[in-house]
Protein backbone atom coordinates (compact mmCIF):
# COMPACT_ATOMS: atom_id res chain seq x y z
CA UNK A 1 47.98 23.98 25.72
CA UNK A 2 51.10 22.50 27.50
CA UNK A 3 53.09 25.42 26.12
CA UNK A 4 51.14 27.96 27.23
CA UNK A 5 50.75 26.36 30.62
CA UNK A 6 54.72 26.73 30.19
CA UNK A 7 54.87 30.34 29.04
CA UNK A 8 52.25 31.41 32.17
CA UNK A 9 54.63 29.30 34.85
CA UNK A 10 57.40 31.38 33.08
CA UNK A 11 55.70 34.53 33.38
CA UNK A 12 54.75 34.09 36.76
CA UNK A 13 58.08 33.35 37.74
CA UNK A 14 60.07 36.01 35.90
CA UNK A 15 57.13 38.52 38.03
CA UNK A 16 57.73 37.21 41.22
CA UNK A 17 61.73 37.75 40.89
CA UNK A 18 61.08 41.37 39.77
CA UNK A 19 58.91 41.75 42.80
CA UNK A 20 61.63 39.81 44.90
CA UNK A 21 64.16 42.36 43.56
CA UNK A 22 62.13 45.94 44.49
CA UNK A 23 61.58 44.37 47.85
CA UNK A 24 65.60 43.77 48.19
CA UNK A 25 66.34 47.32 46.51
CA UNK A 26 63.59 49.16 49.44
CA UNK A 27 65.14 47.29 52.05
CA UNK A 28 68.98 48.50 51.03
CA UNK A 29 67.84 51.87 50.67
CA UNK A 30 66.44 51.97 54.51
CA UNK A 31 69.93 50.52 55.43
CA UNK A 32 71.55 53.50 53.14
CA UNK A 33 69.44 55.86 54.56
CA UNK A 34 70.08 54.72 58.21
CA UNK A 35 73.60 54.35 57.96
CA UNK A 36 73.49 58.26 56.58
CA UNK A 37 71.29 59.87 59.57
CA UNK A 38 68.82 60.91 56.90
CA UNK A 39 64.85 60.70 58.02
CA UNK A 40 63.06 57.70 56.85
CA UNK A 41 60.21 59.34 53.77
CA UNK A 42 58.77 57.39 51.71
CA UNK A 43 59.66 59.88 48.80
CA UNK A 44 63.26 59.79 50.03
CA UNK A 45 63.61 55.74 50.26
CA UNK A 46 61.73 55.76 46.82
CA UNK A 47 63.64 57.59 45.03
CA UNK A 48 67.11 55.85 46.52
CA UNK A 49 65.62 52.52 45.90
CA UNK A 50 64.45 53.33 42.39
CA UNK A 51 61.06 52.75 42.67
CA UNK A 52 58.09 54.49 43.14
CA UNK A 53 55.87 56.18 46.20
CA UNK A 54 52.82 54.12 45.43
CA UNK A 55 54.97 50.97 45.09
CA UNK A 56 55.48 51.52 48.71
CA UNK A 57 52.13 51.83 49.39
CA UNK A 58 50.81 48.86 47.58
CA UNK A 59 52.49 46.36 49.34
CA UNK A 60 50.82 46.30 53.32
CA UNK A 61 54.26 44.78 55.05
CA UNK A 62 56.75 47.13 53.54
CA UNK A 63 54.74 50.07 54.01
CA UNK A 64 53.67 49.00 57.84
CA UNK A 65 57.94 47.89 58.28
CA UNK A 66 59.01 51.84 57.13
CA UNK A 67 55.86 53.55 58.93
CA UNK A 68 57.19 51.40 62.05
CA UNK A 69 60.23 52.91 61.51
CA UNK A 70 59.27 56.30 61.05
CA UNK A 71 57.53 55.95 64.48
CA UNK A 72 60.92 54.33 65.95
CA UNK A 73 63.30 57.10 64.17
CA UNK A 74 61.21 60.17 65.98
CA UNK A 75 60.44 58.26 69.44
CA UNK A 76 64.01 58.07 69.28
CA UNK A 77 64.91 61.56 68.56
CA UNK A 78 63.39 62.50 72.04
CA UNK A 79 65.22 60.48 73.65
CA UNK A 80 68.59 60.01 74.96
CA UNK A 81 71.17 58.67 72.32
CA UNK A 82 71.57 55.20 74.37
CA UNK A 83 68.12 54.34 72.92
CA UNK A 84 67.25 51.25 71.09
CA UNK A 85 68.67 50.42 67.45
CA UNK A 86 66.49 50.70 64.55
CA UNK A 87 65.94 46.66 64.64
CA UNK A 88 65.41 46.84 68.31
CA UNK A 89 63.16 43.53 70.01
CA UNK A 90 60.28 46.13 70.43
CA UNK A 91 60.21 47.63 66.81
CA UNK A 92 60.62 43.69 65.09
CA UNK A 93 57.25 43.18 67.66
CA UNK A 94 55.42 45.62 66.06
CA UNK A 95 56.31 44.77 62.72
CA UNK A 96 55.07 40.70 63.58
CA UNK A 97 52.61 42.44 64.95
CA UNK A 98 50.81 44.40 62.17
CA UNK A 99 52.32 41.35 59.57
CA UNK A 100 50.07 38.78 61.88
CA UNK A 101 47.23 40.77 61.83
CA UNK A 102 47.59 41.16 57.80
CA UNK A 103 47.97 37.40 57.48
CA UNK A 104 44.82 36.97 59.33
CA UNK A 105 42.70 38.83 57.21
CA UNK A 106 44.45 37.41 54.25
CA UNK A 107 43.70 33.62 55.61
CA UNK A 108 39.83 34.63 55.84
CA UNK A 109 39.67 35.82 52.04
CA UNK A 110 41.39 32.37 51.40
CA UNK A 111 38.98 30.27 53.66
CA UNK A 112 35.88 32.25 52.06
CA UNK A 113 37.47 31.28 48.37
CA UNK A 114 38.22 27.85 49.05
CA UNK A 115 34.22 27.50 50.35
CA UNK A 116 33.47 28.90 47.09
CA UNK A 117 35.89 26.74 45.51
CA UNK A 118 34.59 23.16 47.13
CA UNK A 119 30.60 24.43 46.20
CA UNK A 120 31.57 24.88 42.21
CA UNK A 121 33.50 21.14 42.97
CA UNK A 122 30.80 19.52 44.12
CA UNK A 123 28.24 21.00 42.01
CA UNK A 124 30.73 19.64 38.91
CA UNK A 125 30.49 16.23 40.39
CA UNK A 126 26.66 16.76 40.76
CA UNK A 127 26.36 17.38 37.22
CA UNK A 128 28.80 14.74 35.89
CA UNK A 129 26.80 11.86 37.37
CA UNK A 130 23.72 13.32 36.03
CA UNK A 131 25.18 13.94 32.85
CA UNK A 132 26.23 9.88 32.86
CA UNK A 133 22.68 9.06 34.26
CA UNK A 134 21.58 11.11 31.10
CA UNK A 135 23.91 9.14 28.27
CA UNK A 136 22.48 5.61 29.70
CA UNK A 137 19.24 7.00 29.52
CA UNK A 138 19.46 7.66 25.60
CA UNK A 139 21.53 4.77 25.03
CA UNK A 140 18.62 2.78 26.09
CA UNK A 141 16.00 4.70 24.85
CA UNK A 142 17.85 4.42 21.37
CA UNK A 143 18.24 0.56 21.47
CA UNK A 144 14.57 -0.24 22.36
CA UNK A 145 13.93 2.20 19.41
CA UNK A 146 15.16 0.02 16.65
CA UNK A 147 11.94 -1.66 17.36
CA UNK A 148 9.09 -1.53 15.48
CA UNK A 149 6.65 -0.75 17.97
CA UNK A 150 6.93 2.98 19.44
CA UNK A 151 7.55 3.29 23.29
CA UNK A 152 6.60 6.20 24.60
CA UNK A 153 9.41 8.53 26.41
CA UNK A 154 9.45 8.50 30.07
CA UNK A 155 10.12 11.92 31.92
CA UNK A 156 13.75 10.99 33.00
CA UNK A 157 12.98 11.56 37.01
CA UNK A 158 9.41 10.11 37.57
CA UNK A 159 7.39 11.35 40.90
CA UNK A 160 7.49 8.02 42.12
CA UNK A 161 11.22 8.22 42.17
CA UNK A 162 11.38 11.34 43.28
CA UNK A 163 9.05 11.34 46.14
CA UNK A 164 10.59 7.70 46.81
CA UNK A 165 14.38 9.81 47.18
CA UNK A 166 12.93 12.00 49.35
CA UNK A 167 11.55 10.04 51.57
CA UNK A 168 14.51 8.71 52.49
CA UNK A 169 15.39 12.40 54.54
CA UNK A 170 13.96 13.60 57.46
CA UNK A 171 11.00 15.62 56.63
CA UNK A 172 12.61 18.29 59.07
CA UNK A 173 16.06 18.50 56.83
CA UNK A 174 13.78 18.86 53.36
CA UNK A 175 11.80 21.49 55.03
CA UNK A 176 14.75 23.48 56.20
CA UNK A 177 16.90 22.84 52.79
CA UNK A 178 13.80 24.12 50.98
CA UNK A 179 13.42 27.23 53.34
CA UNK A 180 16.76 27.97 52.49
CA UNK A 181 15.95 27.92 48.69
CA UNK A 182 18.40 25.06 47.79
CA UNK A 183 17.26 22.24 45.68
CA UNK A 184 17.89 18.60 46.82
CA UNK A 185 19.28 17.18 44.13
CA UNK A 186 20.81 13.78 43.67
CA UNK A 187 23.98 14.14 45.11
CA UNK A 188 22.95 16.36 47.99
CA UNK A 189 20.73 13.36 48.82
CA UNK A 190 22.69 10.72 49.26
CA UNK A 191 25.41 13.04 51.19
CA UNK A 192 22.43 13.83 53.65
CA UNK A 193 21.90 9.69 53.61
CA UNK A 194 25.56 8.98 54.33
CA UNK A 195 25.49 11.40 57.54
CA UNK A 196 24.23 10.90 61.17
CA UNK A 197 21.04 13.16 60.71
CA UNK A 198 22.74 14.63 64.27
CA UNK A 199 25.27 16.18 61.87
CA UNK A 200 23.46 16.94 59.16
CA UNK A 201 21.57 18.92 61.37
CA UNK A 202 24.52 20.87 63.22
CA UNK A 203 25.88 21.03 59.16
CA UNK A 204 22.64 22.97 58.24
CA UNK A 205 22.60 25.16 60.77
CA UNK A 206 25.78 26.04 60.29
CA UNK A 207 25.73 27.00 56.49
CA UNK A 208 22.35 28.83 57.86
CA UNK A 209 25.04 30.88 60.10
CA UNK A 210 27.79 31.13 57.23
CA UNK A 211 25.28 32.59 55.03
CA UNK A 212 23.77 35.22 57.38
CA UNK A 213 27.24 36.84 57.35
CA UNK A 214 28.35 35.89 53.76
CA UNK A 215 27.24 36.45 50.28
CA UNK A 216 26.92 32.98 49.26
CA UNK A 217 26.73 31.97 44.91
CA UNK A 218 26.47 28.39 45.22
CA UNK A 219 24.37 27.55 48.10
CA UNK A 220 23.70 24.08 47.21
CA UNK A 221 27.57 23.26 46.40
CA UNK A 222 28.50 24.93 49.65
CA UNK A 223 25.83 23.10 51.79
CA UNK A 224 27.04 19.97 50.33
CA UNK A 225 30.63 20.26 51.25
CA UNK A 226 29.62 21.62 54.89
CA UNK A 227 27.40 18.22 55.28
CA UNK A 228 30.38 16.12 53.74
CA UNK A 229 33.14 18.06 56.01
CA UNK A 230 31.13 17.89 59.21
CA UNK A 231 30.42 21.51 59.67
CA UNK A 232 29.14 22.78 63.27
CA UNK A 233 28.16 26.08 63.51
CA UNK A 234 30.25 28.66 65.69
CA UNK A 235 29.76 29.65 69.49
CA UNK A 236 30.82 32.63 71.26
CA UNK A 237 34.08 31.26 72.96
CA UNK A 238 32.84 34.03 75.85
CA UNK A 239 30.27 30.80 76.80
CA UNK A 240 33.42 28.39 77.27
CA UNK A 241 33.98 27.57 80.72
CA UNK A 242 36.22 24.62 80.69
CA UNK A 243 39.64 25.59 82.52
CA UNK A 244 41.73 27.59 79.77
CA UNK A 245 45.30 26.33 81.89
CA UNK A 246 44.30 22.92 81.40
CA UNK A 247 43.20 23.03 78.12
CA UNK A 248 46.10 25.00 76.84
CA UNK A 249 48.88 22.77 78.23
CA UNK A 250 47.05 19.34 77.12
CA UNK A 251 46.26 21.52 73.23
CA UNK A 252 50.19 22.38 73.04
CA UNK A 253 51.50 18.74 73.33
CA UNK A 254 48.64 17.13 71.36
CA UNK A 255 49.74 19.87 69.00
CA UNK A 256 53.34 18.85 69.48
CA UNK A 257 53.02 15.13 68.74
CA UNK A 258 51.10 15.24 65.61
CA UNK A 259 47.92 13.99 67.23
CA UNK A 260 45.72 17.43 66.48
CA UNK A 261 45.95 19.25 63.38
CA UNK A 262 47.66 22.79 64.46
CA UNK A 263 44.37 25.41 64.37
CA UNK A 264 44.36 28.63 66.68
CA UNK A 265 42.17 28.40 69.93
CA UNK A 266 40.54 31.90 68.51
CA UNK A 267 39.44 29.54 65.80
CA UNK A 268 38.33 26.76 67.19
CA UNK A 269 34.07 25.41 67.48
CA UNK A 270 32.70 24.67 70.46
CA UNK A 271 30.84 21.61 71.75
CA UNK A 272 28.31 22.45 74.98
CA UNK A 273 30.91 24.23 77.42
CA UNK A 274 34.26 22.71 75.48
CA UNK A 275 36.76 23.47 72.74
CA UNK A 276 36.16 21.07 69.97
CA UNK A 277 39.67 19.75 68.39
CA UNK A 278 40.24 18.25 65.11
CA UNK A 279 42.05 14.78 65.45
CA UNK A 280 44.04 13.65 62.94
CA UNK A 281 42.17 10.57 61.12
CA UNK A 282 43.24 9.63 57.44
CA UNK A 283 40.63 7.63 56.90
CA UNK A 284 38.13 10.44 57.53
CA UNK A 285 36.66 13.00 54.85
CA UNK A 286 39.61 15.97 55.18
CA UNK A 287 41.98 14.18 56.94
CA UNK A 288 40.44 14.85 60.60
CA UNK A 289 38.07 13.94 63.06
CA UNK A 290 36.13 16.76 65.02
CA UNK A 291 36.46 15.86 68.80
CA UNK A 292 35.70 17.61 71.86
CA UNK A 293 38.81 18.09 73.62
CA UNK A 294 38.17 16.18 76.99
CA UNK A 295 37.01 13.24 74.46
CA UNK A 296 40.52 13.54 72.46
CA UNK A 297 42.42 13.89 75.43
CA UNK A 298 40.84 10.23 76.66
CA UNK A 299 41.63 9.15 73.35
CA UNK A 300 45.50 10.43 73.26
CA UNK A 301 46.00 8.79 76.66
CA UNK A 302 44.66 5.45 75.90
């Protein structure tokens, strides 16, 4: 197993040089090209970088950098020959540009996978405890059997028990979990017992939201890490009203000092009328604590 962990890193290394490499080879044959006066094609810089058209087109950044500089090279044409060079402040804009906008919806696949990815956790550790709860179970069933006298088996999760577990929640949360078609297993409840029910509440509503807009496989491992990570659900910013100067300037430092962790205002909850932060706090769940900014900025100042 360890050498075939080995071979794969290998593998995946020797891959990401080739890749490294084409990228280099496309990048010299633009510089070739300019240097020569020749138009930017995507045949003619694939066939000087040794590589093919649809390797162009499969990557989004190289084939957005030479379509920017298509653009550039015939805006240019028209114009007088004092005109901007080909790495001119406007045409590296537009390529950060169209690379930011690629990065974003490249960070929303990721967020939607890692979801996914914390559900199938938690639903492991669901099933490991029950699997333990299991093994005591037949290691005492099995001792009390050397007996002579036969006990009778015991279903392993009695009504009593059950109804007794239950009880525990809010009779609004196990009528809401239950709407959504999730079962309230073990863990699930005592992560709904270790919560303020305020949160659990704003957490529920939230995976409600998630799920309206998302194709969710693991509902109960999802709404189990959105209890245990604090989830709120999202607000139109357009019903923020707190000043966006002051906000911005107090964000940037707090930023700047290590005291918030470093999220975009586009992607930031909302509490009432105010941006909610996330505070750095070690001791938390995730490393944070959800704030509303007025409320941090108290906090940072005392």
């Amino acid at each position: 197993m360890v050498n075939r962990e080995k071979q794969t890193a290998v593998l995946k290394r020797a891959q990401q040089e080739r890749k490294e490499q084409k990228r280099q080879k496309v990048f010299q044959a633009i510089q070739e090209l300019q240097k020569a006066r020749e138009p930017l094609t995507f045949p003619g810089i694939a066939q000087t970088a040794g590589v093919s058209v649809s390797y162009l087109y499969k990557w989004p950044q190289i084939k957005d950098y030479i379509q920017t500089l298509r653009d550039d090279q015939k805006f240019k044409s028209h114009q007088q020959p004092h005109q901007e060079g080909n790495h001119s402040l406007k045409t590296l804009h537009e390529v950060a540009r169209k690379r930011i906008v690629s990065l974003e919806g490249e960070l929303k696949t990721v967020k939607h996978e890692n979801m996914q990815l914390r559900g199938y956790v938690a639903e492991i550790y669901e099933l490991r405890d029950e699997c333990q709860r299991l093994k005591q179970k037949i290691k005492d069933l099995t001792t009390q059997g050397t007996s002579k006298n036969v006990i009778p088996l015991k279903p392993l999760d009695s009504p009593d028990q059950s109804q007794q577990s239950l009880r525990d929640i809010p009779e609004p949360f196990v009528e809401a979990i239950s709407r959504l078609g999730i079962k309230i297993g073990v863990r699930l409840q005592r992560e709904i017992q270790k919560h303020d029910p305020k949160q659990v509440g704003l957490a529920i509503a939230a995976f409600e939201q998630y799920r309206s807009k998302t194709v969710v496989s693991n509902p109960g491992g999802c709404l189990l890490a959105m209890i245990r990570e604090g989830a709120e659900p999202n607000i139109p910013h357009e019903s923020v009203i707190s000043e966006p100067n002051e906000f911005d300037c107090w964000y940037a430092e707090a930023i700047r000092v290590g005291f918030c962790l470093d999220i975009p205002k586009n992607l930031l909850g909302t509490v009432g009328n105010e941006f909610q932060v996330k505070v750095l706090a070690p001791e938390k769940p995730g490393g944070y604590r959800p704030l509303a900014w007025r409320e941090a900025r108290e906090m940072m100042e005392s």
